[in-house]
Protein backbone atom coordinates (compact mmCIF):
# COMPACT_ATOMS: atom_id res chain seq x y z
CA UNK A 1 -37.47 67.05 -64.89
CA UNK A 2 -37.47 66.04 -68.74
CA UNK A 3 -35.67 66.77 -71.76
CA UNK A 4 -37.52 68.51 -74.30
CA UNK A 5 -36.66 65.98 -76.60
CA UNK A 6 -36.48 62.94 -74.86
CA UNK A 7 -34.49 60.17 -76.97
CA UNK A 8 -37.42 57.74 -76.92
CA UNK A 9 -39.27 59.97 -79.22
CA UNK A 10 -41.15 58.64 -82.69
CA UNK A 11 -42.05 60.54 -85.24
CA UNK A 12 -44.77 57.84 -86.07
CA UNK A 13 -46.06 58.42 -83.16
CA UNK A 14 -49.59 59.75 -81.47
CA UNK A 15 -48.72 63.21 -82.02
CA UNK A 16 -49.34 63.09 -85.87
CA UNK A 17 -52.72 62.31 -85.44
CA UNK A 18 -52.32 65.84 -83.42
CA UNK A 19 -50.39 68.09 -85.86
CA UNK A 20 -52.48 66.36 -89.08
CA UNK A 21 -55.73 68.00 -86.88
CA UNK A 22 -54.11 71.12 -86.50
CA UNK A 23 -53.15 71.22 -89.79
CA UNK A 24 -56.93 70.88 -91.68
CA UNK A 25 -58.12 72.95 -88.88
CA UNK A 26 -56.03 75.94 -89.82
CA UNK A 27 -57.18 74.95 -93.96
CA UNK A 28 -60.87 74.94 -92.73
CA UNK A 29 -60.40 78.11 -90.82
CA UNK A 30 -58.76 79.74 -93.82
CA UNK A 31 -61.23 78.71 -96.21
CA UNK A 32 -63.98 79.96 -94.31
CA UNK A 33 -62.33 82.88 -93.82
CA UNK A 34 -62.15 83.87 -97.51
CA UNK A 35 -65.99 82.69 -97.92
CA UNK A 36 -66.74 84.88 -95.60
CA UNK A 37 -65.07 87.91 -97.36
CA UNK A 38 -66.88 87.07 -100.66
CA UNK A 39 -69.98 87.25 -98.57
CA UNK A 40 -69.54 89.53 -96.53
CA UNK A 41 -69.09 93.57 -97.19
CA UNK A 42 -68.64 94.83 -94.47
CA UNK A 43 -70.62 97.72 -92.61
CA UNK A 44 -69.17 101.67 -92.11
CA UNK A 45 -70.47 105.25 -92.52
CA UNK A 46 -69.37 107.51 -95.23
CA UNK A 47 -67.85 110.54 -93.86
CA UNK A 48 -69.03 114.37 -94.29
CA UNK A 49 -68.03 116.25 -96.90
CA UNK A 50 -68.86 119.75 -98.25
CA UNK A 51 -69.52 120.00 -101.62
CA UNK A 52 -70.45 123.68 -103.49
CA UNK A 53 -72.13 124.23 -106.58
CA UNK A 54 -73.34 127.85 -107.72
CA UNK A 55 -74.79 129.18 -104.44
CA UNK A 56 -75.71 126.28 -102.65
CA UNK A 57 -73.08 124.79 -100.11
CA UNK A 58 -73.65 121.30 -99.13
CA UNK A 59 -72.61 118.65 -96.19
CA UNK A 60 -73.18 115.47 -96.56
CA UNK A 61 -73.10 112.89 -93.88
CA UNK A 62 -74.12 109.41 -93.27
CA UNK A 63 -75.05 108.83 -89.35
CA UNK A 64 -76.90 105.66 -90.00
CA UNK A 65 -76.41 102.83 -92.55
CA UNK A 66 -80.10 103.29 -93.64
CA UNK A 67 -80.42 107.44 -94.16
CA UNK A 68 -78.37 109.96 -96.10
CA UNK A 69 -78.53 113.47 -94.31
CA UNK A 70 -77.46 116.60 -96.19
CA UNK A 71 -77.17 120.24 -94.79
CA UNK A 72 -77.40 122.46 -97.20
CA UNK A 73 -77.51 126.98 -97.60
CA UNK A 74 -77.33 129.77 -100.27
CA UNK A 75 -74.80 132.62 -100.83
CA UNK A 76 -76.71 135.20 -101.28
CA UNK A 77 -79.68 133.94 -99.91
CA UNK A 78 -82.57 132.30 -101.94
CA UNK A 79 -84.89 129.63 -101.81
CA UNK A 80 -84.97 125.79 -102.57
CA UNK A 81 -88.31 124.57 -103.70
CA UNK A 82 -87.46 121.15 -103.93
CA UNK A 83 -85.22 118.47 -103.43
CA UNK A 84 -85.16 114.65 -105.64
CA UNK A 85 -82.80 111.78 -104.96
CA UNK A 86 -81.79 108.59 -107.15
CA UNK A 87 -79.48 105.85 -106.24
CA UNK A 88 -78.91 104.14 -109.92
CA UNK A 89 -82.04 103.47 -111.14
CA UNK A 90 -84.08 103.62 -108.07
CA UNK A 91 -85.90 106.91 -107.36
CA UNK A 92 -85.41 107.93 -103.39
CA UNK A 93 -88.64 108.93 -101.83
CA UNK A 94 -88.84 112.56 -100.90
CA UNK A 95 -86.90 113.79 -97.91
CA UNK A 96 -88.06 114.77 -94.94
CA UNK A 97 -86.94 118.21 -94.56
CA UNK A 98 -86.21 120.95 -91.81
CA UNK A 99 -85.48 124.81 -92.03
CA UNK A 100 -82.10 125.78 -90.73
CA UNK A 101 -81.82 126.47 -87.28
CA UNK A 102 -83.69 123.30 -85.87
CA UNK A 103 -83.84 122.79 -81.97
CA UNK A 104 -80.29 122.55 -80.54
CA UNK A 105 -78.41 124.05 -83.85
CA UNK A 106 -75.68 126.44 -83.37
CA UNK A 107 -73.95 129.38 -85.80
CA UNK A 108 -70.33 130.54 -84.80
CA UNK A 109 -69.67 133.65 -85.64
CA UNK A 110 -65.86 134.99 -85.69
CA UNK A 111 -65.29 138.85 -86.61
CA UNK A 112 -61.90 139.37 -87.22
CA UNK A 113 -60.90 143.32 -88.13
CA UNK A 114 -57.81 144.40 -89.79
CA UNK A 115 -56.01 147.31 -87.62
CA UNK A 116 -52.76 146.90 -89.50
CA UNK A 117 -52.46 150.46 -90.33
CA UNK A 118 -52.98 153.67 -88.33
CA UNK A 119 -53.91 155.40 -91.35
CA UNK A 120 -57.08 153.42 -91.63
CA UNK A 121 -58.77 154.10 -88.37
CA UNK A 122 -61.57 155.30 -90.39
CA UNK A 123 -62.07 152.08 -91.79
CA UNK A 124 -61.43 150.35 -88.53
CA UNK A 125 -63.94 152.60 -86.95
CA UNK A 126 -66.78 152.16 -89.58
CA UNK A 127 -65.88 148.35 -88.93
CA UNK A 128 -66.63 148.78 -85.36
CA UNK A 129 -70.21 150.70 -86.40
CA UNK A 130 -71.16 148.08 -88.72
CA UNK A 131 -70.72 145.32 -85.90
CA UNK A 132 -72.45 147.35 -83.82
CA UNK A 133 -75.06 147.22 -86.28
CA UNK A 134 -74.77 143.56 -87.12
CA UNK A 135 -75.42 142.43 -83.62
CA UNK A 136 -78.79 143.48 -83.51
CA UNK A 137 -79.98 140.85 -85.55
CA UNK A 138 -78.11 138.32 -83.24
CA UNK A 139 -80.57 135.30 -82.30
CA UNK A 140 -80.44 132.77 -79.53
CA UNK A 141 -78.47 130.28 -81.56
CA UNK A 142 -75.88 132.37 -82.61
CA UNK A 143 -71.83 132.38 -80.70
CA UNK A 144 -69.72 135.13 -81.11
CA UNK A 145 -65.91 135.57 -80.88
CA UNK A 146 -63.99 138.78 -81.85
CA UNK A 147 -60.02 139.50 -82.60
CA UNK A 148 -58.26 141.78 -84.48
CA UNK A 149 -55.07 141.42 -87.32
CA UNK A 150 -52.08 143.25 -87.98
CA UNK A 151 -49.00 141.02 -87.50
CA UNK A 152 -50.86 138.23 -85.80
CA UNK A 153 -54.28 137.30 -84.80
CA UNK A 154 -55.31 138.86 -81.37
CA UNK A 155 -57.90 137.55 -79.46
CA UNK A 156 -60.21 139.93 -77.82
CA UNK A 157 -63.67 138.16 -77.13
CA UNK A 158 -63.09 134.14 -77.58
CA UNK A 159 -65.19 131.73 -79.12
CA UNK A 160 -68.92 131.44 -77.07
CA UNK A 161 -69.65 134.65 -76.48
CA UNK A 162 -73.27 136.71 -76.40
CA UNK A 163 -73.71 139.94 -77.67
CA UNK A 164 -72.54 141.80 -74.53
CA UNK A 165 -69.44 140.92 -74.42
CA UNK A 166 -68.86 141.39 -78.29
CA UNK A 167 -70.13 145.36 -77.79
CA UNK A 168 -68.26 145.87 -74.57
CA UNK A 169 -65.19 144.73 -76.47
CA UNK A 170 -65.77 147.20 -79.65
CA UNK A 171 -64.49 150.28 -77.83
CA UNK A 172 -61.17 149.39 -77.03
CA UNK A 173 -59.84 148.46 -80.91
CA UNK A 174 -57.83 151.07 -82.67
CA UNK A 175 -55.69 150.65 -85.86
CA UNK A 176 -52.04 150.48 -84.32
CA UNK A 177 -50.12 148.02 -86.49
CA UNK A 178 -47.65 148.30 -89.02
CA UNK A 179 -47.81 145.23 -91.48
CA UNK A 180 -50.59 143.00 -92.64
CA UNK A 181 -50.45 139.26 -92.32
CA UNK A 182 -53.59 138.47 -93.77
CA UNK A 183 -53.49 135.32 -95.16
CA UNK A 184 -51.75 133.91 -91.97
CA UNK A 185 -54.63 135.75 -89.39
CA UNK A 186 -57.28 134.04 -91.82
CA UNK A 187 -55.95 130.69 -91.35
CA UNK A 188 -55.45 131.13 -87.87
CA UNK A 189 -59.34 131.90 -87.61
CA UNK A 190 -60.47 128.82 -89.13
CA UNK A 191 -58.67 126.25 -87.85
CA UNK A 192 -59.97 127.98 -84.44
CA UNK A 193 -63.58 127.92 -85.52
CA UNK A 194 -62.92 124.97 -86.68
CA UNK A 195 -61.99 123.47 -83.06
CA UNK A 196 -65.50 125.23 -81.68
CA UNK A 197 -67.98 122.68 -81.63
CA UNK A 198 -70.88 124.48 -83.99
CA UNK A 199 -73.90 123.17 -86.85
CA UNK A 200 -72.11 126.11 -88.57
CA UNK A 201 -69.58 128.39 -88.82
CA UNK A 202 -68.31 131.62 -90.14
CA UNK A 203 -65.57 133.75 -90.90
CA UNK A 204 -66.38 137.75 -91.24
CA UNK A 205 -63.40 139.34 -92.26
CA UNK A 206 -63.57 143.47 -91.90
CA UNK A 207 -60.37 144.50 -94.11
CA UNK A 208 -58.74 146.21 -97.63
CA UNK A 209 -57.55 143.55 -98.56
CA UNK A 210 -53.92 144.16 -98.68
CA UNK A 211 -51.72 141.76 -97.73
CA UNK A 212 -47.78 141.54 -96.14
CA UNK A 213 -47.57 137.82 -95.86
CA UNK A 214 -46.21 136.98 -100.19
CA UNK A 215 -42.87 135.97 -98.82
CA UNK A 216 -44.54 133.00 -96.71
CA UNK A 217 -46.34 129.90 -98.30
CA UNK A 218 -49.98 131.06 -97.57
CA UNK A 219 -51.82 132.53 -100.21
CA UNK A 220 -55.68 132.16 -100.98
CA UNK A 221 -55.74 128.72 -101.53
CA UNK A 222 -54.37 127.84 -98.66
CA UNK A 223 -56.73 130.23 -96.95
CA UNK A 224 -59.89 128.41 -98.48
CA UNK A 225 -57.94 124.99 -97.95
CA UNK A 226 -58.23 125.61 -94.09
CA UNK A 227 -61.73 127.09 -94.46
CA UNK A 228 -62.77 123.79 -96.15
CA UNK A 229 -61.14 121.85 -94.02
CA UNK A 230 -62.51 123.63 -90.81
CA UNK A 231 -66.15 123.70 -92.53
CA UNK A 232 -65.90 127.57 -92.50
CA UNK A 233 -67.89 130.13 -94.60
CA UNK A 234 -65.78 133.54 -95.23
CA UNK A 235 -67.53 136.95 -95.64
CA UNK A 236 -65.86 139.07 -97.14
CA UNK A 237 -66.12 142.88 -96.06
CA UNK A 238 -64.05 145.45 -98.19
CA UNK A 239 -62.80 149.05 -97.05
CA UNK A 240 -62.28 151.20 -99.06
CA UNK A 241 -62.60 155.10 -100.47
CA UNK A 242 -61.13 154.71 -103.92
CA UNK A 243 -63.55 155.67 -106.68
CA UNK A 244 -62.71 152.36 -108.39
CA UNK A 245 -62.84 148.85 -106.75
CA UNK A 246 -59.27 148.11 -105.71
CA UNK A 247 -57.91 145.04 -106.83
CA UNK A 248 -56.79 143.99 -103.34
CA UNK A 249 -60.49 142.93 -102.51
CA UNK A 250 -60.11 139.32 -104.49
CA UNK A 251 -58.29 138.30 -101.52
CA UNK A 252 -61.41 139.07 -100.01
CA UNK A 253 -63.77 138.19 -102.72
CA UNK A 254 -61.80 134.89 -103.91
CA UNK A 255 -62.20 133.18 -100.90
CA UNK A 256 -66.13 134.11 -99.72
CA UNK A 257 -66.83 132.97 -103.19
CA UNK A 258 -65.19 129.61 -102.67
CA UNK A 259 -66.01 128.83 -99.41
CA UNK A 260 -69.95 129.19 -99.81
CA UNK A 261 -69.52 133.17 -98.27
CA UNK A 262 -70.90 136.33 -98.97
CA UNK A 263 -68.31 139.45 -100.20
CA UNK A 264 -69.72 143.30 -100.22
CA UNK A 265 -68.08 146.15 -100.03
CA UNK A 266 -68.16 149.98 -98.70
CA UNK A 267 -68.92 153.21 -101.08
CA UNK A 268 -66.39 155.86 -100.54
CA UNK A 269 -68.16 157.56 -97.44
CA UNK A 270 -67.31 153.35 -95.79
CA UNK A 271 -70.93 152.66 -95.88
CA UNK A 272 -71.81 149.14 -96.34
CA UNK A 273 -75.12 147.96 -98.09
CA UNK A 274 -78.54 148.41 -96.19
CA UNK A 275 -79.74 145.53 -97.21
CA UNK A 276 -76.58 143.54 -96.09
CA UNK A 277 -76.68 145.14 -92.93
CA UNK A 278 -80.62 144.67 -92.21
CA UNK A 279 -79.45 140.93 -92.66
CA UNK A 280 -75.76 140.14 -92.17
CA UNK A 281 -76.59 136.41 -91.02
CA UNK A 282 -79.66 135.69 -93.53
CA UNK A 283 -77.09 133.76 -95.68
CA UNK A 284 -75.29 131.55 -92.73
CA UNK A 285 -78.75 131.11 -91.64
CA UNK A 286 -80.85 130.00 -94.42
CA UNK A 287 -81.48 126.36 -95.70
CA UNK A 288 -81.84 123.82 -93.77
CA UNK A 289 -81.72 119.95 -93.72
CA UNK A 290 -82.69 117.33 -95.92
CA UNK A 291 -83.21 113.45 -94.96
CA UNK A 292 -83.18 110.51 -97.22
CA UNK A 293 -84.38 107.52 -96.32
CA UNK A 294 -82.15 104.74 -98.39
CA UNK A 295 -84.73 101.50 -97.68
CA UNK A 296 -85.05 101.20 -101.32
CA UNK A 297 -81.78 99.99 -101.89
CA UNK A 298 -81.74 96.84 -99.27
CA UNK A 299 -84.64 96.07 -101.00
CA UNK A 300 -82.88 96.00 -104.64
CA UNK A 301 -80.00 94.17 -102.92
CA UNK A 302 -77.83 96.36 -102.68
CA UNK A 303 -74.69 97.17 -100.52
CA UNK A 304 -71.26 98.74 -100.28
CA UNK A 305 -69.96 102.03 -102.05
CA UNK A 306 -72.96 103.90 -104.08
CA UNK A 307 -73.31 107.23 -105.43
CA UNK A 308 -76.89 108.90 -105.06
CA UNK A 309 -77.76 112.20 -107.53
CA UNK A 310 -79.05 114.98 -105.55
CA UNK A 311 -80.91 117.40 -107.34
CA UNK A 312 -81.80 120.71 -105.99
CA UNK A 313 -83.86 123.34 -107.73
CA UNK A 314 -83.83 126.55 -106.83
CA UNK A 315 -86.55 129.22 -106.49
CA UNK A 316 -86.65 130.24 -109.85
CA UNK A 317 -86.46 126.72 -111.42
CA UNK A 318 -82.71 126.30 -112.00
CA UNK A 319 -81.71 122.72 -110.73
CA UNK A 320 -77.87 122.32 -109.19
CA UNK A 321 -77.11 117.90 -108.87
CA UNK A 322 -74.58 116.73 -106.41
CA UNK A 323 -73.46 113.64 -106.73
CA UNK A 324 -72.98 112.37 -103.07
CA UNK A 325 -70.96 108.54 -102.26
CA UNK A 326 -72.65 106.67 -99.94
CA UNK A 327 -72.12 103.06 -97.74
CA UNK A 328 -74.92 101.05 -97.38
CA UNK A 329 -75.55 98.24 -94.97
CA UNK A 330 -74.35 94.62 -95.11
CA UNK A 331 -77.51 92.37 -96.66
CA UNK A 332 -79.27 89.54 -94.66
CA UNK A 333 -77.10 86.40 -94.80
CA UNK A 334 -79.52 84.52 -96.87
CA UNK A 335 -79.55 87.58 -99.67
CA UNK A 336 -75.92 87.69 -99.42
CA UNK A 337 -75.70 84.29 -99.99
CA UNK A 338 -78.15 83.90 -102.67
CA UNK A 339 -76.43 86.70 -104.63
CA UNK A 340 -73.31 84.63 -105.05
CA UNK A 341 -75.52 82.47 -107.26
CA UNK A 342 -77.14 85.28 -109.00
CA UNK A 343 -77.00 84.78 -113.06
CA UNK A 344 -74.95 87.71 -113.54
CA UNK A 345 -72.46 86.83 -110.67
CA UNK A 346 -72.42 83.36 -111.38
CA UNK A 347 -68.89 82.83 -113.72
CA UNK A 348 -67.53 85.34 -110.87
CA UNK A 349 -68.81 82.86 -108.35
CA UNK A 350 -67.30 79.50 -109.93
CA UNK A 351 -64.14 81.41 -110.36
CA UNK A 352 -63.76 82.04 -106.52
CA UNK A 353 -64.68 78.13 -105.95
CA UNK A 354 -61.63 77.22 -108.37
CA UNK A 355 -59.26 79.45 -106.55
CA UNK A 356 -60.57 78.16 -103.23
CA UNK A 357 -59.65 74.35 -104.46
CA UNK A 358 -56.39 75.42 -105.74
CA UNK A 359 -55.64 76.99 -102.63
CA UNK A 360 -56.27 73.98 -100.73
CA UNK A 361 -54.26 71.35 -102.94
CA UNK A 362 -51.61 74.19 -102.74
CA UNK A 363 -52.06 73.78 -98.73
CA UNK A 364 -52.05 70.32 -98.43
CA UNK A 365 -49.29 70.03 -100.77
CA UNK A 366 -47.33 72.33 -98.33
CA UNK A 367 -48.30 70.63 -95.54
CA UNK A 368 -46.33 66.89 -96.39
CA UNK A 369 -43.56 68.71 -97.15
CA UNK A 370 -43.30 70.68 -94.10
CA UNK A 371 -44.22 67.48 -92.24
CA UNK A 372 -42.09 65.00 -94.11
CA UNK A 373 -39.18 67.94 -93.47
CA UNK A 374 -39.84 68.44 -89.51
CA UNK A 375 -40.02 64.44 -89.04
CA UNK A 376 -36.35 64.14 -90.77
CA UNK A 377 -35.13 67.57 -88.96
CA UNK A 378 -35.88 65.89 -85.30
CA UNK A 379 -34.58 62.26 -86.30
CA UNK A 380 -31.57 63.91 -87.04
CA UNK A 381 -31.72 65.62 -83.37
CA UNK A 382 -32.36 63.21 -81.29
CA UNK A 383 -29.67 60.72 -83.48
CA UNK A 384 -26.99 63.35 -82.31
CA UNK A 385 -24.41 61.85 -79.60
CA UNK A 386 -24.55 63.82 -75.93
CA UNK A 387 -21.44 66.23 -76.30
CA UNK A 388 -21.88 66.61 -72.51
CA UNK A 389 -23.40 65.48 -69.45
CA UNK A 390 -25.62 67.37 -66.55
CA UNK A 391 -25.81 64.94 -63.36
CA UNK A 392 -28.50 66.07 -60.91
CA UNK A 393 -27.43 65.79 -57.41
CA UNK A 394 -30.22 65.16 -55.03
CA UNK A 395 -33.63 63.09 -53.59
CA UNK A 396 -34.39 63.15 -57.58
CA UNK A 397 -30.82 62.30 -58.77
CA UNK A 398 -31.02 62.02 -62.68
CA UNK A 399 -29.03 62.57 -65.81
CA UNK A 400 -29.94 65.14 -68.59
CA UNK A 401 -27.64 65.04 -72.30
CA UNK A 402 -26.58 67.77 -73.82
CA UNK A 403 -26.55 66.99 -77.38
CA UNK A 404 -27.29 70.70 -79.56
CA UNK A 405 -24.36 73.70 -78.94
CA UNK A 406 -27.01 75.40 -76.83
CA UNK A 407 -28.83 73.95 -73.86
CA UNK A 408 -31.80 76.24 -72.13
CA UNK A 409 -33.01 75.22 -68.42
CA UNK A 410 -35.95 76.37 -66.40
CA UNK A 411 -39.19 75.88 -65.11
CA UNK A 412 -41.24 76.52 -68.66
CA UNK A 413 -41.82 73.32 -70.90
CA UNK A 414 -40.56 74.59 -74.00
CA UNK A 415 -36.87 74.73 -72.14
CA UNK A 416 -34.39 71.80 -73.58
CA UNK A 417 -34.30 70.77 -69.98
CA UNK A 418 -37.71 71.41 -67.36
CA UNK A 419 -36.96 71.76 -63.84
CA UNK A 420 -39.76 71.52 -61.87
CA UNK A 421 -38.75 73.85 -58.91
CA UNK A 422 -40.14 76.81 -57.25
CA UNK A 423 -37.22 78.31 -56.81
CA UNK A 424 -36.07 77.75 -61.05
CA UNK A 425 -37.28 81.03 -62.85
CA UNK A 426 -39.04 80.38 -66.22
CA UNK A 427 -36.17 80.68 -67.92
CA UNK A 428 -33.34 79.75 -65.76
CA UNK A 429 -29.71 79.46 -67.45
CA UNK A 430 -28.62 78.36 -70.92
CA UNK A 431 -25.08 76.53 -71.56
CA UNK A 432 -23.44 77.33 -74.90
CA UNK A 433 -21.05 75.37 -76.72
CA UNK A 434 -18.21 78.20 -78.65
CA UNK A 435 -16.71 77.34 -81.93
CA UNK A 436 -13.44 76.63 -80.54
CA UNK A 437 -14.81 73.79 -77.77
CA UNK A 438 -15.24 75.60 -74.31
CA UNK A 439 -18.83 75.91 -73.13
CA UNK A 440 -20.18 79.12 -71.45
CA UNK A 441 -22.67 79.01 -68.69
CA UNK A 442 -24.92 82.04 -68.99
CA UNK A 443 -27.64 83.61 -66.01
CA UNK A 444 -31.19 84.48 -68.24
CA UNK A 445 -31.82 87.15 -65.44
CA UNK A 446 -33.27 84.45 -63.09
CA UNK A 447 -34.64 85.12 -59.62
CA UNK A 448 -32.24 83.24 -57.46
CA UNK A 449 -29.29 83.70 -59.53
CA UNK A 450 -26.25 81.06 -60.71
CA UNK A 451 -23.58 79.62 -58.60
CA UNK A 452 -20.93 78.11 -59.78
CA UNK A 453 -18.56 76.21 -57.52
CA UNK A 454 -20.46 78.18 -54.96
CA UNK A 455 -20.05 81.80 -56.62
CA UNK A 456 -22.25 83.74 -57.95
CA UNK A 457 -21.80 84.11 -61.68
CA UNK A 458 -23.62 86.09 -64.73
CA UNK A 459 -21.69 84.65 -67.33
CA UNK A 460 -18.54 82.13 -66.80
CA UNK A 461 -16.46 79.42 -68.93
CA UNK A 462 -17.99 75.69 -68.00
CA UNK A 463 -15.08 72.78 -67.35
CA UNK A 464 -15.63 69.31 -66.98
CA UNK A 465 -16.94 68.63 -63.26
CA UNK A 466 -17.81 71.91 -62.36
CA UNK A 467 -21.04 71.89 -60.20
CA UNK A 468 -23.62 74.14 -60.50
CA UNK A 469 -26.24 75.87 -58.62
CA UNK A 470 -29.84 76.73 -59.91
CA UNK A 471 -31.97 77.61 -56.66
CA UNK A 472 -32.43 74.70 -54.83
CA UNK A 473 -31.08 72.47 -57.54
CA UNK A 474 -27.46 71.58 -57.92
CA UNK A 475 -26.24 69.31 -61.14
CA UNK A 476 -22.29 68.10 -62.46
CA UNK A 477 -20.98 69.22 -65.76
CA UNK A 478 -19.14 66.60 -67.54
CA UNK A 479 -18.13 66.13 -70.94
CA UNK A 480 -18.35 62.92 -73.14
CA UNK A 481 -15.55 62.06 -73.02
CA UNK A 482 -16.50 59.33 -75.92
CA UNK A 483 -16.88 61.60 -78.57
């Protein structure tokens, strides 16, 4: 057994040599540390985001530090004849580019029809014609799902589904509700596309646009909020046998227009466009993918947070630029390095070498006092009279000094007094001195438990030659009487 601070202990000592190690070890380490971060960028991935301009809809993503891919389509359809890039000054080499669907791609579709109103099972029934009609220009890549609105979204045909099961689910839907929730069934529908795992995804909505949902805190922007945010398109398909266009259809317009969609509408016998119809998916279909290879800028040093310029023209030569943030890689060591020394970032660099050498006086200056202050902290400990006495009783018979108002024993060496005993727990028992003189013996939820005078105790008042039991070891309690 030993006291943690045994009373032959010297400040002056051996261990000085240990702490003054420890001590320029942590100043080296910290040193480094901030050399490394003015090195050092660090590496990450800029994350996708959809950008719109006009008619082309664009999603940008960065799946390797070296190449900037970007999706991109047109509402209504049309044509890109080419595509530049430049990051700064430095021109991008031409993409490589494929036509939308490549090998693998996938197009959710969602119809969602408004049957809010028995008085528009017209409407609801052209609705059901037009899918009807839709569906024939299905492809292989293309996922349907189909519910209908009134009060709620209503699932009929979920997410994944062919073209069967879309028809065979067609016949059942009538218009039997009483009250439109539009904006709430919209939102519903995207954040459920959203959750399908698809290259792209849209929204056809088959309604008049009126809406029952102004008392809640949806309105169209939050409707293209969670279309952006689910990567959604919304087409917009308006019913409707008014001679004029009813006003209703910007909550169907608005949001197709913002969200990269397509809106049309019926004439008053609820027929929709032919050409629409011959094509419903040519927009959602169309473009394709564009591939940037960003070499160039490792070889004009460059790293971190960039924009590029994206410049699309369009068939018809009108040119639409996107400016797209990129992250490009870490550089080599040795470029990194070098650059630090770099004309332009040379006051920058002597700067960071100033700080660095004012941080380290500042550290050594903190470390004498915090020495000079723990040396005259334990002389004053271990110059403190015993205020009591623990006699071990035993083969290895021994006294231990209590001289602080608390005393911890157990097994651990950071305890005020080590017992080396299987049967001590870690952290064994502590004895407390109170403010008005009595001392408190206290169990630190040991394994074998406290005894004192041979009963088990938890927590119990200490008197001058009480004996106590620790597992296997038994010690006297005695005050000094001296003091």
């Amino acid at each position: 057994m030993n006291n943690r601070l045994p009373l032959h202990y010297n400040p002056a000592d051996t261990t000085s040599a240990v702490h003054s190690i420890r001590r320029w070890a942590a100043i080296v380490a910290f040193l480094a540390g901030l050399f490394a971060l003015a090195i050092f960028d660090g590496t990450a991935h800029a994350e996708s985001a959809v950008q719109r301009s006009g008619r082309i809809t664009i999603r940008a993503r960065q799946p390797d530090p070296m190449f900037l891919q970007l999706e991109h389509h047109l509402a209504p359809p049309s044509k890109v004849t080419a595509i530049a890039a430049s990051l700064e000054s430095i021109g991008l080499p031409a993409p490589k580019r494929n036509s939308y669907p490549a090998t693998g791609q996938v197009s959710a579709i969602f119809f969602i029809i408004d049957t809010s109103d028995p008085r528009r099972q017209r409407d609801v029934a052209a609705a059901v014609q037009h899918i009807r009609t839709m569906l024939a220009s299905a492809k292989q890549h293309h996922s349907f799902g189909l519910a209908t609105f009134d009060q709620e979204l209503k699932i009929l045909v979920p997410l994944g589904a062919d073209v069967d099961a879309i028809r065979a689910a067609l016949g059942k839907i009538k218009a039997v509700g009483l009250r439109t929730f539009f904006f709430e069934a919209g939102i519903e529908a995207a954040r459920r596309l959203g959750a399908f795992q698809a290259d792209r995804r849209a929204l056809y909505i088959f309604s008049d646009g009126k809406i029952e949902d102004v008392k809640t805190a949806y309105d169209t922007s939050s409707l293209v909020a969670a279309a952006d945010k689910a990567e959604v398109s919304i087409y917009g398909l308006g019913y409707s046998r008014l001679p004029v266009e009813p006003r209703e259809f910007q909550n169907l317009r608005g949001p197709a227009k913002r969200t990269g969609g397509v809106f049309v509408k019926t004439d008053r016998a609820l027929r929709l466009p032919k050409a629409f119809l011959a094509a419903p998916f040519a927009a959602l279909d169309g473009g394709g993918r564009a591939v940037f290879d960003l070499s160039a800028a490792r070889r004009a040093r460059l790293s971190g947070e960039h924009k590029i310029r994206v410049s699309y023209t369009i068939d018809g030569g009108r040119a639409v630029t996107f400016v797209v943030p990129v992250i490009l890689p870490d550089l080599p060591i040795s470029l990194r390095a070098r650059r630090l020394f770099d004309k332009k970032n040379l006051p920058w660099t002597i700067a960071t070498i100033v700080g660095l050498l004012a941080v380290l006086a500042t550290l050594v200056w903190l470390g004498r006092g915090l020495r000079k202050h723990r040396r005259a902290l334990l002389a004053s400990t271990i110059n403190l009279p015993a205020i009591a006495f623990l006699d071990f009783i035993g083969e290895t018979a021994s006294r231990s000094e209590m001289c602080q108002p608390a005393l911890r024993i157990g097994r651990n060496n950071d305890n005020d007094v080590t017992l080396a005993d299987d049967s001590i727990s870690g952290y064994h028992a502590e004895i407390h001195r109170k403010r008005d003189g009595t001392f408190i013996i206290t169990d630190l939820d040991s394994k074998n438990g406290v005894l004192l005078n041979d009963e088990i105790v938890e927590m119990a008042e200490l008197k001058d030659g009480d004996e106590v039991d620790l597992g296997d070891v038994r010690f006297r309690f005695s005050l000094n009487r001296a003091t």
